[in-house]
C-alpha atoms as a PDB file:
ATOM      1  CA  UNK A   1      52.324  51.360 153.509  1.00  0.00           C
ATOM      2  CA  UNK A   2      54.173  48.630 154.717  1.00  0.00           C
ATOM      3  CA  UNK A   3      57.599  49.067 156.979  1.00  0.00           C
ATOM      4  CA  UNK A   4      60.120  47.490 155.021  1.00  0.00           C
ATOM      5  CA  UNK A   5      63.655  45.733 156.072  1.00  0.00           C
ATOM      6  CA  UNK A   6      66.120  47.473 154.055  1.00  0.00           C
ATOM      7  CA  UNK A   7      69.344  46.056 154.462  1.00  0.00           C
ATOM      8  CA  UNK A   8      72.435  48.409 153.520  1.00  0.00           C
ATOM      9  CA  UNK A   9      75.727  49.268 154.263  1.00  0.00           C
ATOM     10  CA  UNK A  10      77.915  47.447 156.632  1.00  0.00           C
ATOM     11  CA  UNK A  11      75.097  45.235 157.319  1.00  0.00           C
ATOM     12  CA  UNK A  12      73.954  44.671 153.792  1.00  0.00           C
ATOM     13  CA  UNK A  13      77.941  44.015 153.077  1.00  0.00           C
ATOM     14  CA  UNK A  14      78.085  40.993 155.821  1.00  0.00           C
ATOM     15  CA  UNK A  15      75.030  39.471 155.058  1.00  0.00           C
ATOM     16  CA  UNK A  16      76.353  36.403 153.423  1.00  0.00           C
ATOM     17  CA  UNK A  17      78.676  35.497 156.396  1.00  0.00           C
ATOM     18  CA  UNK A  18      75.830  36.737 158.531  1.00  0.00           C
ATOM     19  CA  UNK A  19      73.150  33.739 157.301  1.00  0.00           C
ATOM     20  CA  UNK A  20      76.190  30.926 156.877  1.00  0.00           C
ATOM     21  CA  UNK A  21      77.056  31.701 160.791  1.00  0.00           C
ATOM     22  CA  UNK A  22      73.316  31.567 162.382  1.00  0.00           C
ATOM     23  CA  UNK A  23      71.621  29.372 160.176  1.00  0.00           C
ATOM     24  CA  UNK A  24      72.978  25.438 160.097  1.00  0.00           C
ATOM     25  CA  UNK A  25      72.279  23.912 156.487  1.00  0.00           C
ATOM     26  CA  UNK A  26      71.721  27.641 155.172  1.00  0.00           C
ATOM     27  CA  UNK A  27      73.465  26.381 152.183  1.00  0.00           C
ATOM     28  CA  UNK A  28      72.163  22.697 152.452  1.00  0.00           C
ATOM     29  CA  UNK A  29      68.571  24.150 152.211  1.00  0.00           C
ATOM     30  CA  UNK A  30      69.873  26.221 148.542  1.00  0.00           C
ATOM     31  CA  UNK A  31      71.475  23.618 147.179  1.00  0.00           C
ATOM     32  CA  UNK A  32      68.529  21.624 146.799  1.00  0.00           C
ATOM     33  CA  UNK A  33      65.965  24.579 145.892  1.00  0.00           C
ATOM     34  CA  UNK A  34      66.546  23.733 142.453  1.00  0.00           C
ATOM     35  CA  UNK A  35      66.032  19.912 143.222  1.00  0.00           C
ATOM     36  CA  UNK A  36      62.952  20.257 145.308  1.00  0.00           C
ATOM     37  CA  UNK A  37      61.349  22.417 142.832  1.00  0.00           C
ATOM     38  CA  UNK A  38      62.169  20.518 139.395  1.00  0.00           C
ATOM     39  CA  UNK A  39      59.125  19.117 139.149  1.00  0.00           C
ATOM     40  CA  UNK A  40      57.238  22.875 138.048  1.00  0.00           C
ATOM     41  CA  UNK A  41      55.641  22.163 134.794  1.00  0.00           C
ATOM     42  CA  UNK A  42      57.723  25.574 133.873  1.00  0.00           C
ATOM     43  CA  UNK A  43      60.596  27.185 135.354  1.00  0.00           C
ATOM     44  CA  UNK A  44      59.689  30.978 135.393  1.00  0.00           C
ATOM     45  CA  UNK A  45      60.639  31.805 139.218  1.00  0.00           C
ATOM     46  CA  UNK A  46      59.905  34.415 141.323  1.00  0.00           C
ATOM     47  CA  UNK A  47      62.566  34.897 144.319  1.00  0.00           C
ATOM     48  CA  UNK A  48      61.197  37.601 146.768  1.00  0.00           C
ATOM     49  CA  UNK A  49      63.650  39.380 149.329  1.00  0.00           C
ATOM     50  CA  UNK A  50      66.429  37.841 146.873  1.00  0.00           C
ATOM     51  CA  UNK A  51      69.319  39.709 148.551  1.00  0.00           C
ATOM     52  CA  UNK A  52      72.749  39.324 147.207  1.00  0.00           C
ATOM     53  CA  UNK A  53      71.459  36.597 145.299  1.00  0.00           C
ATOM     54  CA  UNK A  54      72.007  33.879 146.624  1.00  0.00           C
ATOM     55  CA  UNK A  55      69.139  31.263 145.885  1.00  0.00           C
ATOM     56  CA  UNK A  56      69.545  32.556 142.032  1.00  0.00           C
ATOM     57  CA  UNK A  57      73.230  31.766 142.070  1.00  0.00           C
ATOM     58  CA  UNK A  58      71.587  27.841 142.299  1.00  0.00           C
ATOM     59  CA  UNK A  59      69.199  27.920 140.302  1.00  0.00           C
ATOM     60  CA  UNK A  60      71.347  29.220 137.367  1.00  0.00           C
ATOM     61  CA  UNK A  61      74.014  26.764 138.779  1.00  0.00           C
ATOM     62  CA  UNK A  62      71.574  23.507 138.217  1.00  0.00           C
ATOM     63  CA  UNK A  63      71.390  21.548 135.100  1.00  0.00           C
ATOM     64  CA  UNK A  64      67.706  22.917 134.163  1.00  0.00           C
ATOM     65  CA  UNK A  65      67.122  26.165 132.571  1.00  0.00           C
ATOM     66  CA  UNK A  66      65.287  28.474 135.035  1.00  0.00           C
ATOM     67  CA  UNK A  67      63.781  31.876 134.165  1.00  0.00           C
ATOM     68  CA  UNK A  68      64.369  34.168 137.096  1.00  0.00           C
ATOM     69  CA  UNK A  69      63.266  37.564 138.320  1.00  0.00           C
ATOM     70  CA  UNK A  70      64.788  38.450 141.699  1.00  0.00           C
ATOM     71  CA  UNK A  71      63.111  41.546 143.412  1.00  0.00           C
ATOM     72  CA  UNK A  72      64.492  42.912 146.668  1.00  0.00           C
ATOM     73  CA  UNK A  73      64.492  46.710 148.331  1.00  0.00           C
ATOM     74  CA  UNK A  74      67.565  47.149 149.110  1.00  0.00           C
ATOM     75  CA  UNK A  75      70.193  48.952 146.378  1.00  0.00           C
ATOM     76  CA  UNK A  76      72.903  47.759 147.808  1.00  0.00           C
ATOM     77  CA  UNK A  77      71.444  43.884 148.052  1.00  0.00           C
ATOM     78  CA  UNK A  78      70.573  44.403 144.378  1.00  0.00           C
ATOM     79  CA  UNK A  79      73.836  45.276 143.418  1.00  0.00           C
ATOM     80  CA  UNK A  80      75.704  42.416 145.241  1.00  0.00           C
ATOM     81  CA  UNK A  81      73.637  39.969 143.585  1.00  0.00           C
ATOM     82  CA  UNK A  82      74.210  42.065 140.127  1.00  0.00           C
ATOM     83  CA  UNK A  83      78.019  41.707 140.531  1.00  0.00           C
ATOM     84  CA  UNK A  84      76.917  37.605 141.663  1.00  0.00           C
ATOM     85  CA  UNK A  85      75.340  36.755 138.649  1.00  0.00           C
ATOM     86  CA  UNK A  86      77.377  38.619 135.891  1.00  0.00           C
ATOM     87  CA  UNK A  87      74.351  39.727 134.722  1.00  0.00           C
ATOM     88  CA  UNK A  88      73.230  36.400 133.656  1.00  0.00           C
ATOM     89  CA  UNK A  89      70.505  36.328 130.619  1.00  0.00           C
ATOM     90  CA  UNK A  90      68.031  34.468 132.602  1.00  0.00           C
ATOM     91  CA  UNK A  91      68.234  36.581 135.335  1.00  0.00           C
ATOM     92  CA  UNK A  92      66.265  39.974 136.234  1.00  0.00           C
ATOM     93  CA  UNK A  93      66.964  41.850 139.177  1.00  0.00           C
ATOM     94  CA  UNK A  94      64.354  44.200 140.500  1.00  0.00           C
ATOM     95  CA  UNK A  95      64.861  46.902 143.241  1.00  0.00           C
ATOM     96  CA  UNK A  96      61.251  47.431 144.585  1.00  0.00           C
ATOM     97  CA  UNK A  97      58.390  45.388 146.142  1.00  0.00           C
ATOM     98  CA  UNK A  98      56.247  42.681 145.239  1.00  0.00           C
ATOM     99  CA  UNK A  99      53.574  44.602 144.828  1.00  0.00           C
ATOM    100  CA  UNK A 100      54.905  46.822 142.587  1.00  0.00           C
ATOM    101  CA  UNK A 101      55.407  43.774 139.757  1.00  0.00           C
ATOM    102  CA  UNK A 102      52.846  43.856 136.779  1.00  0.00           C
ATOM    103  CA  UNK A 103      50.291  42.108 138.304  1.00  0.00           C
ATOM    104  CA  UNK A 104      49.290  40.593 134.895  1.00  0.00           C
ATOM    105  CA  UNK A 105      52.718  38.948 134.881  1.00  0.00           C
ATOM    106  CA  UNK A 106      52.101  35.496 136.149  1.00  0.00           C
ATOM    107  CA  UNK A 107      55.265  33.350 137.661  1.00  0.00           C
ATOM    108  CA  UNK A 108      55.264  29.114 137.863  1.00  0.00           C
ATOM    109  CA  UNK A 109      57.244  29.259 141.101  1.00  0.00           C
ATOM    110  CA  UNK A 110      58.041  32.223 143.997  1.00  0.00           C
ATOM    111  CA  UNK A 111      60.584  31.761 146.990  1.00  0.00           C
ATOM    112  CA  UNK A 112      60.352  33.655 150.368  1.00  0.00           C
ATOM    113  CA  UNK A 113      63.267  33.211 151.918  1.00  0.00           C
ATOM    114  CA  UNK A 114      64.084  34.970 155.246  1.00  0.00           C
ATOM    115  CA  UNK A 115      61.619  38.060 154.854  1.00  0.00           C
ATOM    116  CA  UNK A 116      58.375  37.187 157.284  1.00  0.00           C
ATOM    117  CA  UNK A 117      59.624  37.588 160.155  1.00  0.00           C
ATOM    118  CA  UNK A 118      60.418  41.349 159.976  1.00  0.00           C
ATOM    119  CA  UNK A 119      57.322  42.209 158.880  1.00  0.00           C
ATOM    120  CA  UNK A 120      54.836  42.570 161.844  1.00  0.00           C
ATOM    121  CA  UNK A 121      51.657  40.584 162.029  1.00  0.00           C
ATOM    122  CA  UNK A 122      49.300  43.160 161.521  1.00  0.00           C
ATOM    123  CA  UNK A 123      48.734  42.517 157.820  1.00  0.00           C
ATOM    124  CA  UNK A 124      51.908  43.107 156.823  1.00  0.00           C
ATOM    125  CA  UNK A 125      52.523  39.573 156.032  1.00  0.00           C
ATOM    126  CA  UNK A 126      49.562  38.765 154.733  1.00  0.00           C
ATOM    127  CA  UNK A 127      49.957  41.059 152.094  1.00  0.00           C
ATOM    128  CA  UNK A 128      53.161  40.232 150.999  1.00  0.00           C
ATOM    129  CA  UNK A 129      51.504  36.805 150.957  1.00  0.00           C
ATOM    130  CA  UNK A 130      48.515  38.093 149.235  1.00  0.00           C
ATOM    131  CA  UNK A 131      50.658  39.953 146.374  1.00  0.00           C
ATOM    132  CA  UNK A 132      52.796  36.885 145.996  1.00  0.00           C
ATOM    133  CA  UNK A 133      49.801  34.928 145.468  1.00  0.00           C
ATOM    134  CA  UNK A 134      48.478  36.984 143.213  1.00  0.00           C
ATOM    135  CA  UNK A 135      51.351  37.427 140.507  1.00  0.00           C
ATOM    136  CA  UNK A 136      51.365  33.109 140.450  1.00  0.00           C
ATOM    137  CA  UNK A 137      49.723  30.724 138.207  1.00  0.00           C
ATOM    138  CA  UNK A 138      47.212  28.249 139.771  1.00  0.00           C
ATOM    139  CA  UNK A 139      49.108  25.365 140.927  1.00  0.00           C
ATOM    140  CA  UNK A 140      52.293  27.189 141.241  1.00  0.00           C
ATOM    141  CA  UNK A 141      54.805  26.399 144.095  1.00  0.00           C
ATOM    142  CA  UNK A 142      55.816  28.220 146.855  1.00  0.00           C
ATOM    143  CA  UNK A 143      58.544  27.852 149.247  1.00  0.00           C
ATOM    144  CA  UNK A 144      59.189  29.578 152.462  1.00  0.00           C
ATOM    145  CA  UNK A 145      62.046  29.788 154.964  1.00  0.00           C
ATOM    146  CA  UNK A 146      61.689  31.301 158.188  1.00  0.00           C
ATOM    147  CA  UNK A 147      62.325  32.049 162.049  1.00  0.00           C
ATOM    148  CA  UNK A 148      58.808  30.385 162.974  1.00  0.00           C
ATOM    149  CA  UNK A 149      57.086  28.987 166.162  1.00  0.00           C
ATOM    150  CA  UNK A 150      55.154  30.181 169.607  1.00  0.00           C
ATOM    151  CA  UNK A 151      57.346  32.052 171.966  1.00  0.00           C
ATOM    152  CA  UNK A 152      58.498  28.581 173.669  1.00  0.00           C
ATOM    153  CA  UNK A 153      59.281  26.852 171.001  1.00  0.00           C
ATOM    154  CA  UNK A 154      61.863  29.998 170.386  1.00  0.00           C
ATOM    155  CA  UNK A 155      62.718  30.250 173.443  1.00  0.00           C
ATOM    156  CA  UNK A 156      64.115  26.071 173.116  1.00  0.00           C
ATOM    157  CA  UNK A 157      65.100  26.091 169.810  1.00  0.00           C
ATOM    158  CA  UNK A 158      67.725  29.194 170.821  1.00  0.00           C
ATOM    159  CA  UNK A 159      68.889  27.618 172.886  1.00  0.00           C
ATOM    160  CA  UNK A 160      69.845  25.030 170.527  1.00  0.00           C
ATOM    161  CA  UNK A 161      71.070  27.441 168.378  1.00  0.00           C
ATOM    162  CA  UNK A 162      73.557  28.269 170.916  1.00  0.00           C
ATOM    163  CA  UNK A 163      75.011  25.501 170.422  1.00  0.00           C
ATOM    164  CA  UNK A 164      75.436  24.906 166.669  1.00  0.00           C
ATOM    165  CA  UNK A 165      76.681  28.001 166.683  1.00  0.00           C
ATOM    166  CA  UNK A 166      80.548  28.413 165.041  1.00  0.00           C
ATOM    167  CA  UNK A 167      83.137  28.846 168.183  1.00  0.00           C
ATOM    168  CA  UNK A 168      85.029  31.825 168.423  1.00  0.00           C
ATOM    169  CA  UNK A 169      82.351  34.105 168.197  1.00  0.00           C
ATOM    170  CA  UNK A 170      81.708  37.228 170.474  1.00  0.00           C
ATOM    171  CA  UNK A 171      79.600  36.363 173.713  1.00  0.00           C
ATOM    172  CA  UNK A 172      78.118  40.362 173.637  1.00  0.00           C
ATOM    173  CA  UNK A 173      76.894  39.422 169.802  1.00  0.00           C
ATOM    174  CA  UNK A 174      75.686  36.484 170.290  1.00  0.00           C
ATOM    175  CA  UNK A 175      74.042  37.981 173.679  1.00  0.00           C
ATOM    176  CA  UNK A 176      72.619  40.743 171.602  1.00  0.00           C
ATOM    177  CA  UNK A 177      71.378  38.580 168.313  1.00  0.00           C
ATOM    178  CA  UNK A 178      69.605  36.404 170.409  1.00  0.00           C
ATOM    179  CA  UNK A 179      67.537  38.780 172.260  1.00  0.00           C
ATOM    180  CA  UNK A 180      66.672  40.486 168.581  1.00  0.00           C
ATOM    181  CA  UNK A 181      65.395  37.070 167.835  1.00  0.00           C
ATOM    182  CA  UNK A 182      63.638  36.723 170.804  1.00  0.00           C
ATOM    183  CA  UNK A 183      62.151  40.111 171.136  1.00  0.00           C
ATOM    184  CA  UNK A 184      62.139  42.268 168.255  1.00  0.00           C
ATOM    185  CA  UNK A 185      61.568  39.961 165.399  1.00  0.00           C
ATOM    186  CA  UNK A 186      57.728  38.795 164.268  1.00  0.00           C
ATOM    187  CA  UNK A 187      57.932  34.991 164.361  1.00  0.00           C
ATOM    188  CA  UNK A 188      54.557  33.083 164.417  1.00  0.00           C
ATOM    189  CA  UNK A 189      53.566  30.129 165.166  1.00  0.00           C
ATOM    190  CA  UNK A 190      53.260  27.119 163.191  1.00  0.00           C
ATOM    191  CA  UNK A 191      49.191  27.488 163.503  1.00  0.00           C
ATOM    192  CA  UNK A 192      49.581  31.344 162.300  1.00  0.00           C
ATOM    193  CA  UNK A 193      51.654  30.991 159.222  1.00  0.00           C
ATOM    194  CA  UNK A 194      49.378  28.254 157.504  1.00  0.00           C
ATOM    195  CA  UNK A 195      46.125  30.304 158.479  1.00  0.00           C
ATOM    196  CA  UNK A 196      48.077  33.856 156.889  1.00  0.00           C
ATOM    197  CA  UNK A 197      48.792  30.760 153.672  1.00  0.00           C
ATOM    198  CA  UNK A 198      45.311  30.256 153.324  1.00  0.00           C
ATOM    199  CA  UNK A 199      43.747  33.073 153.659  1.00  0.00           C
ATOM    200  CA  UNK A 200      46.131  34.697 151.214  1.00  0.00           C
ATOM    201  CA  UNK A 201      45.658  32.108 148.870  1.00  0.00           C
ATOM    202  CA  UNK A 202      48.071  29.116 149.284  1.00  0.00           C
ATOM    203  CA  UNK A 203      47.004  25.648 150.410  1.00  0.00           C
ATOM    204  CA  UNK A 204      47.352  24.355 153.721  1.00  0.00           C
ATOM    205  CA  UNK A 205      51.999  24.794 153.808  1.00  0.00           C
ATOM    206  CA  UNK A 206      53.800  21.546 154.694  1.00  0.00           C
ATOM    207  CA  UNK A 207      56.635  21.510 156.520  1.00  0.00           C
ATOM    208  CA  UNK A 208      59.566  19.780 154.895  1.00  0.00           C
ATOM    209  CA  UNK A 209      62.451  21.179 156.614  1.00  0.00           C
ATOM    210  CA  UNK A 210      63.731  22.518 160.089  1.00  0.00           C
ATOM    211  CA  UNK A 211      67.431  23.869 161.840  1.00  0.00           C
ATOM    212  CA  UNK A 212      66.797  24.840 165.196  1.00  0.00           C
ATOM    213  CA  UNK A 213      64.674  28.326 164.551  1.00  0.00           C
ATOM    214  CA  UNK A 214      64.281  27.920 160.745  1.00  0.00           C
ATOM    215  CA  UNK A 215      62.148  26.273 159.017  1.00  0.00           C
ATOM    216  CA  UNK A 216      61.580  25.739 155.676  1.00  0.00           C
ATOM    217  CA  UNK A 217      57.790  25.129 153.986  1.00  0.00           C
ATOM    218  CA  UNK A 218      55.964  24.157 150.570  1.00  0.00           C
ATOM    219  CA  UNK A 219      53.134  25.109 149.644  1.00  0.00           C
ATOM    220  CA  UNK A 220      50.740  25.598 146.222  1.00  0.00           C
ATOM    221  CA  UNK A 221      48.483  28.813 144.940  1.00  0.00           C
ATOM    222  CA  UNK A 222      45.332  27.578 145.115  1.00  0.00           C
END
């Protein structure tokens, strides 16, 4: 069974302000999900880890019609993104796992958005991988955002964080959330993420986007 990042309570509650503080172009990167993936013969999307649903809210913002199923573990994420979306007709929200979706079910497009690196690299991600894969069509289009790169290229690119960080933040919490970064999350490298792609099914990810720590990839189901 895999450990699972369940967000809740206060820290479920703050997530929004949470992402828009320590990621820079958070919200540049979801305003053009929709954009970057028009070009899906279909528009039947998978968003894993949705959260309060935040990615969906663009999607059903864009001029296209998108067909969305947002599955995340956390209640309390689920709900937020519930009370986000108004219960919009294209939209299903899921509290569970990936692998618990009807495999037979296959989706045209699947978003993994801030979810791989808290999930240990002991096959943990590549079966999250390997169940996303599985519930897409061939050809489908994946996109993945994440805290990725070898322990030096972290150890830089925090520091540059540091820096694009808002002012007027608490030195102890910044102190303490970059150390978590550092030393308790499971970022990979570059190298490691496309060979966990592969082997779970994708082709080889390109890298289209990157904000100090983050960065953002495409890839295809083989």
């Amino acid at each position: 069974m895999n450990k699972v990042e369940i967000f809740e309570n206060e820290r479920a509650a703050g997530y929004n302000q949470f992402v828009e503080t320590w990621i820079p172009n958070y919200n540049y990167f979801l305003d053009r999900l929709p954009k970057l993936l028009s070009g899906a013969n279909h528009k039947n999307v998978l968003v894993v880890g949705c959260g309060t649903g935040n990615e969906i809210e663009r999607f059903i913002q864009s001029p296209e019609t998108w067909t969305i199923t947002g599955i995340d573990p956390s209640p309390e994420m689920i709900k937020q993104a519930s009370d986000k979306l108004q219960n919009n007709k294209n939209v299903t929200l899921i509290e569970g796992l990936v692998s618990d979706l009807n495999i037979e079910k296959k989706y045209d497009v699947a978003t993994l958005l801030l979810v791989l690196h808290f999930l240990d690299d002991n096959g943990q991600k590549l079966n999250l991988l390997k169940d996303i894969a599985n519930r897409l069509m061939s050809g489908a289009t994946f996109v993945m955002l994440d805290i990725t790169g070898n322990k030096e290229q972290i150890k830089q690119n925090l520091n540059v964080l540091k820096l694009l960080l808002p002012d007027g933040l608490d030195e102890t919490e910044i102190s303490n959330r970059l150390n978590r970064i550092e030393n308790e999350l499971f970022s990979v490298s570059e190298e490691r993420l496309s060979a966990l792609c592969i082997e779970a099914g994708f082709e080889q990810p390109l890298r289209f986007f990157q904000s100090s720590i983050y960065q953002g990839w495409l890839t295809t189901k083989k």
